[in-house]
Protein backbone atom coordinates (compact mmCIF):
# COMPACT_ATOMS: atom_id res chain seq x y z
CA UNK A 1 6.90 284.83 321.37
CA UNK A 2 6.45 284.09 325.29
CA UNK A 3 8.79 282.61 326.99
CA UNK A 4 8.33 279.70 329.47
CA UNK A 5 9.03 280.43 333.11
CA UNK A 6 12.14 277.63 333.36
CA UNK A 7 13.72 279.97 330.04
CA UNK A 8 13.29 283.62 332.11
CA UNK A 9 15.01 281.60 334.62
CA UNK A 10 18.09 280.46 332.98
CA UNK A 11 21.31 282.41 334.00
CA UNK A 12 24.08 280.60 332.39
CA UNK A 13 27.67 281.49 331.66
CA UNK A 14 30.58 280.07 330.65
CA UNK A 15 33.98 282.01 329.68
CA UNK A 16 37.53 281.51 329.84
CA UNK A 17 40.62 283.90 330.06
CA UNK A 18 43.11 285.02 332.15
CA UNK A 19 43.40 285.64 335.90
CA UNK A 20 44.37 289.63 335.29
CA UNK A 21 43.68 290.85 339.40
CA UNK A 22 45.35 288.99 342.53
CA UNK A 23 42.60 286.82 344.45
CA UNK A 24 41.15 288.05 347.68
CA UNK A 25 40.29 285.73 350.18
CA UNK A 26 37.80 286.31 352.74
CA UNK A 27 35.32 284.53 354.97
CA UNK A 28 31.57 285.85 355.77
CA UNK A 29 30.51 286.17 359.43
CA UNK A 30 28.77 282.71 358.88
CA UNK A 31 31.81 280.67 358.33
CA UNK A 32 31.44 280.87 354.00
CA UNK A 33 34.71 281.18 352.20
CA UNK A 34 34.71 283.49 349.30
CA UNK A 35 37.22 284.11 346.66
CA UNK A 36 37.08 287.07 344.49
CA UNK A 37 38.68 287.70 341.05
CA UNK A 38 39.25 289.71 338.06
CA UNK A 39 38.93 287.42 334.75
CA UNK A 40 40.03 289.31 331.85
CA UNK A 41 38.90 287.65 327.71
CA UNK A 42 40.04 288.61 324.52
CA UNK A 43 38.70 286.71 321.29
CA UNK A 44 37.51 287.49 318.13
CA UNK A 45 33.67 286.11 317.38
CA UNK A 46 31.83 286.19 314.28
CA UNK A 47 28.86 288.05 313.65
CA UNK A 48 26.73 288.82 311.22
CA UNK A 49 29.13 286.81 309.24
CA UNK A 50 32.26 289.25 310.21
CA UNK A 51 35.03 289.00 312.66
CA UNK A 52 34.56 291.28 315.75
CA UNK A 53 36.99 291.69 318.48
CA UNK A 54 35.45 290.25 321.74
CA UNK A 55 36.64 291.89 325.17
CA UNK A 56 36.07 291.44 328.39
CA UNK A 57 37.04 292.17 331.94
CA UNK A 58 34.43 290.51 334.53
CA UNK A 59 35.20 290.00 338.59
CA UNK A 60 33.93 286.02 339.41
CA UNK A 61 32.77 285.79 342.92
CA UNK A 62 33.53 282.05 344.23
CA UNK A 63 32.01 281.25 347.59
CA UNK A 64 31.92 277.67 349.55
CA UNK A 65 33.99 275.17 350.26
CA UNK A 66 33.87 273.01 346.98
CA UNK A 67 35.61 276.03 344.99
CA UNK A 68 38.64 275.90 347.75
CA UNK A 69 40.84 273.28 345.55
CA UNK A 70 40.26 275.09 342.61
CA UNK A 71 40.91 279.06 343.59
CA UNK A 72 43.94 278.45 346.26
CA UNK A 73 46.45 278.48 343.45
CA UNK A 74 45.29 280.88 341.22
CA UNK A 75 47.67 283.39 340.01
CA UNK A 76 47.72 286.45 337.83
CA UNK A 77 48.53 285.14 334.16
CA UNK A 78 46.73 282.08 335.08
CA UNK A 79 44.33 281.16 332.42
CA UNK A 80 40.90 279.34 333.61
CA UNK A 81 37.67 278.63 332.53
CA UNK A 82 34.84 279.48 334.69
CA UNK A 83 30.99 278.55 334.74
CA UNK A 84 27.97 279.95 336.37
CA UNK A 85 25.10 282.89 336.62
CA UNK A 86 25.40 286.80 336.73
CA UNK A 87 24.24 288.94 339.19
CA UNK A 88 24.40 292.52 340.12
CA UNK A 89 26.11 293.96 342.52
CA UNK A 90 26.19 297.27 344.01
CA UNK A 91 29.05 298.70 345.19
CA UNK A 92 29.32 301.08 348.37
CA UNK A 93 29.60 304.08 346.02
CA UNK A 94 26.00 303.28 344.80
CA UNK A 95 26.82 301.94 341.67
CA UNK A 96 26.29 298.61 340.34
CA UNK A 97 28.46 296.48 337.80
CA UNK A 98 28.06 292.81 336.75
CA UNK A 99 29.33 289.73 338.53
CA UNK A 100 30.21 286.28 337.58
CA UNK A 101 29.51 284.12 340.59
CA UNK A 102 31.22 281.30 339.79
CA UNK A 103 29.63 277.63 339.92
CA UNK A 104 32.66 275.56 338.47
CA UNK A 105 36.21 277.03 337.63
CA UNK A 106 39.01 274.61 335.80
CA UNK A 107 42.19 275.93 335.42
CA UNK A 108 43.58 275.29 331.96
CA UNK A 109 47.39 275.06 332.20
């Protein structure tokens, strides 16, 4: 089955856990704030009709102003929910891992 060009495109994510790695704060040359974190999930999903242990450890990349509010008071323990797209990113050892940039982020307690 083909797929239509708007479904290659979508890049959606949504998962919640805990706040397992200290935030970083940092600001790019052009004036962007960025806050980088390690989210960390544990849950058990069915599939195939049959429990499986889900797990998880992602970093979530939030950059701009809007996500200011919502990342200043993050804490390790915290639990959150977070929305948006992954990308890749390559580290400056060469290799490449999986990134959560971050779109909306709700802290749950």
């Amino acid at each position: 089955m083909a797929e239509t060009p708007s479904e290659q495109a979508l890049n959606l994510v949504e998962l919640g856990g805990t706040v397992c790695k200290a935030p970083k704060f940092s600001q790019s040359p052009a004036g962007v704030p960025h806050c980088i974190f390690v989210l960390e999930h544990s849950s058990i999903q069915v599939e195939a009709q049959l429990n499986r242990q889900s797990y998880v450890r992602i970093q979530v990349v939030a950059s701009g102003s809007e996500h200011q509010s919502a990342t200043q008071y993050l804490q390790v323990e915290q639990s959150v929910r977070v929305r948006g797209f992954l990308n890749r990113h390559q580290g400056r050892n060469g290799l490449s891992q999986l990134v959560l940039h971050a779109q909306q982020i709700e802290r749950i307690n």
